[in-house]
Protein backbone atom coordinates (compact mmCIF):
# COMPACT_ATOMS: atom_id res chain seq x y z
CA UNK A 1 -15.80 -204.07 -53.95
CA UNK A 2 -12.13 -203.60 -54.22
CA UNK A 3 -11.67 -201.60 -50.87
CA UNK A 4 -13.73 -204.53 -49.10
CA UNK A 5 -11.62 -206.93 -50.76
CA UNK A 6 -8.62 -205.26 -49.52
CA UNK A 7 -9.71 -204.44 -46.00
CA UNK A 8 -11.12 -208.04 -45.55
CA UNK A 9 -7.33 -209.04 -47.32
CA UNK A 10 -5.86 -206.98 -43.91
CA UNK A 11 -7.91 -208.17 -41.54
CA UNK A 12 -7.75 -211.83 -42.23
CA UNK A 13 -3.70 -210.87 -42.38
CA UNK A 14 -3.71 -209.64 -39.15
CA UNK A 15 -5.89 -211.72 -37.46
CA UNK A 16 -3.99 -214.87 -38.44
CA UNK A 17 -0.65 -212.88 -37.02
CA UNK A 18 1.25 -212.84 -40.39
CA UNK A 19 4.51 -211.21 -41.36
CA UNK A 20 5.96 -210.53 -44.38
CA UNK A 21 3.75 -211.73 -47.63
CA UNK A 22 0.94 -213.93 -48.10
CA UNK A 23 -1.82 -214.44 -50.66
CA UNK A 24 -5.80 -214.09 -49.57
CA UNK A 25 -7.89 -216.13 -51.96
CA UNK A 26 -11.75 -215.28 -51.98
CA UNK A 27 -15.10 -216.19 -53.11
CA UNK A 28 -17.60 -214.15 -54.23
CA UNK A 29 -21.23 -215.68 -53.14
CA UNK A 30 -24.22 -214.30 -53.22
CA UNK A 31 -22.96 -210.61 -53.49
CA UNK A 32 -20.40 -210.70 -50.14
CA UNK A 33 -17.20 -211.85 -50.46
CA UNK A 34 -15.95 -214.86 -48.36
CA UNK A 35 -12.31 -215.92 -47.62
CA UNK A 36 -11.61 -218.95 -49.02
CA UNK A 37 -7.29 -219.44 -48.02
CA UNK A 38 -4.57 -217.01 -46.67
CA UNK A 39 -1.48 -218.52 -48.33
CA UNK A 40 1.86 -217.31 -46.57
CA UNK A 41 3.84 -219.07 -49.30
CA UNK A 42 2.69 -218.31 -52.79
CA UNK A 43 4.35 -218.32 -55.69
CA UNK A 44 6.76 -215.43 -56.61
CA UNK A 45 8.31 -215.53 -59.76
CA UNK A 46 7.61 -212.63 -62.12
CA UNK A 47 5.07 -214.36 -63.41
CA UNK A 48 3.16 -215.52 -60.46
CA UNK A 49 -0.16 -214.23 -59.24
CA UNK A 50 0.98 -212.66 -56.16
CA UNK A 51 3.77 -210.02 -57.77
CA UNK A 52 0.99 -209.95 -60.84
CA UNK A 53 -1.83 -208.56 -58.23
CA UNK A 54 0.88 -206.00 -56.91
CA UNK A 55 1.71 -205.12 -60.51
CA UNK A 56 -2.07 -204.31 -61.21
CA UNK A 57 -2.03 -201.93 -58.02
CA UNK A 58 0.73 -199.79 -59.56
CA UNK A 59 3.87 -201.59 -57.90
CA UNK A 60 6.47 -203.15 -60.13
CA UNK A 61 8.03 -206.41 -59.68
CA UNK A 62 11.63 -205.12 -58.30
CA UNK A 63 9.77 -202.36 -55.81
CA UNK A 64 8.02 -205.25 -54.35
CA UNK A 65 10.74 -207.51 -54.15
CA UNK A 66 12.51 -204.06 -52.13
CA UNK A 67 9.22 -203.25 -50.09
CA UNK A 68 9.03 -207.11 -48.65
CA UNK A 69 13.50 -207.34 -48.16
CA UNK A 70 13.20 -203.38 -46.28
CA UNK A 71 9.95 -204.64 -44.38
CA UNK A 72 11.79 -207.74 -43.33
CA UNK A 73 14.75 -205.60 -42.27
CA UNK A 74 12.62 -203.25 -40.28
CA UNK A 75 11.16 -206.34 -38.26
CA UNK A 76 14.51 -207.68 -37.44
CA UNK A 77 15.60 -204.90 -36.19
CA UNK A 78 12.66 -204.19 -33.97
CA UNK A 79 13.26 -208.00 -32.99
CA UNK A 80 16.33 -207.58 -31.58
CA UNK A 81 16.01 -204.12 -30.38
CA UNK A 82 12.34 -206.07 -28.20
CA UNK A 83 14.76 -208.53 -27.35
CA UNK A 84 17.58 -206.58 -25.52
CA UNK A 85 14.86 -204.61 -23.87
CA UNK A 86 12.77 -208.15 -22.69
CA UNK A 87 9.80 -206.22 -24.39
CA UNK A 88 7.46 -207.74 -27.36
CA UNK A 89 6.37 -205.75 -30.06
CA UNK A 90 4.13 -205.18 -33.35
CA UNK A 91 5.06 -205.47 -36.44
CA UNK A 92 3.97 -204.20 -39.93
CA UNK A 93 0.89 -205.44 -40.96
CA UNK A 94 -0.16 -205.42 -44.80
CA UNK A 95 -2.26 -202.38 -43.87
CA UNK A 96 0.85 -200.08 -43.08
CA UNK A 97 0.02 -200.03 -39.54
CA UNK A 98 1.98 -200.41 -36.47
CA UNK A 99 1.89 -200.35 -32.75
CA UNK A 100 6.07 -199.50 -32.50
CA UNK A 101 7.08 -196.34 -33.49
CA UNK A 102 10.41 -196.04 -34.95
């Protein structure tokens, strides 16, 4: 149940085009889980749910607050380096996949 909840986490991230962070919410009905909200702004205090999740998955408040500023870092440059060239690109997606190489 956890992989599904994580895969169906990615692929409602992806197909909405997100960057960055953002919070799936789901439902659990009748033995299939159902996404209920993607929220691209959640809270992020210490004590908020989203670092809380990533704290129960083995990463630590400051190593996500580093993972999300180096992920940000690594789409602005691939933003600007798109840009000069006139090309578009991929970015990250919560699943660790890309369609850039760097």
């Amino acid at each position: 149940l956890v992989e599904h909840a994580q895969a169906l986490a990615c692929a409602a991230f992806d197909a909405l085009d997100c960057e960055g962070l953002a919070r799936v919410d789901m439902f659990l009905a009748g033995g299939d889980l159902v996404v209920n909200e993607l929220n691209t702004m959640p809270g992020f205090t210490a004590i908020s749910m989203f670092p809380r999740m990533w704290q129960e998955s083995g990463m630590d408040y400051p190593t996500l607050v580093d993972y999300l500023l180096q992920d940000a870092l690594r789409r602005s440059v691939l933003l600007n380096y798109n840009a000069a060239l006139g090309t578009q690109f991929a970015c990250l997606s919560c699943c660790g996949t890309s369609d850039v190489g760097y």
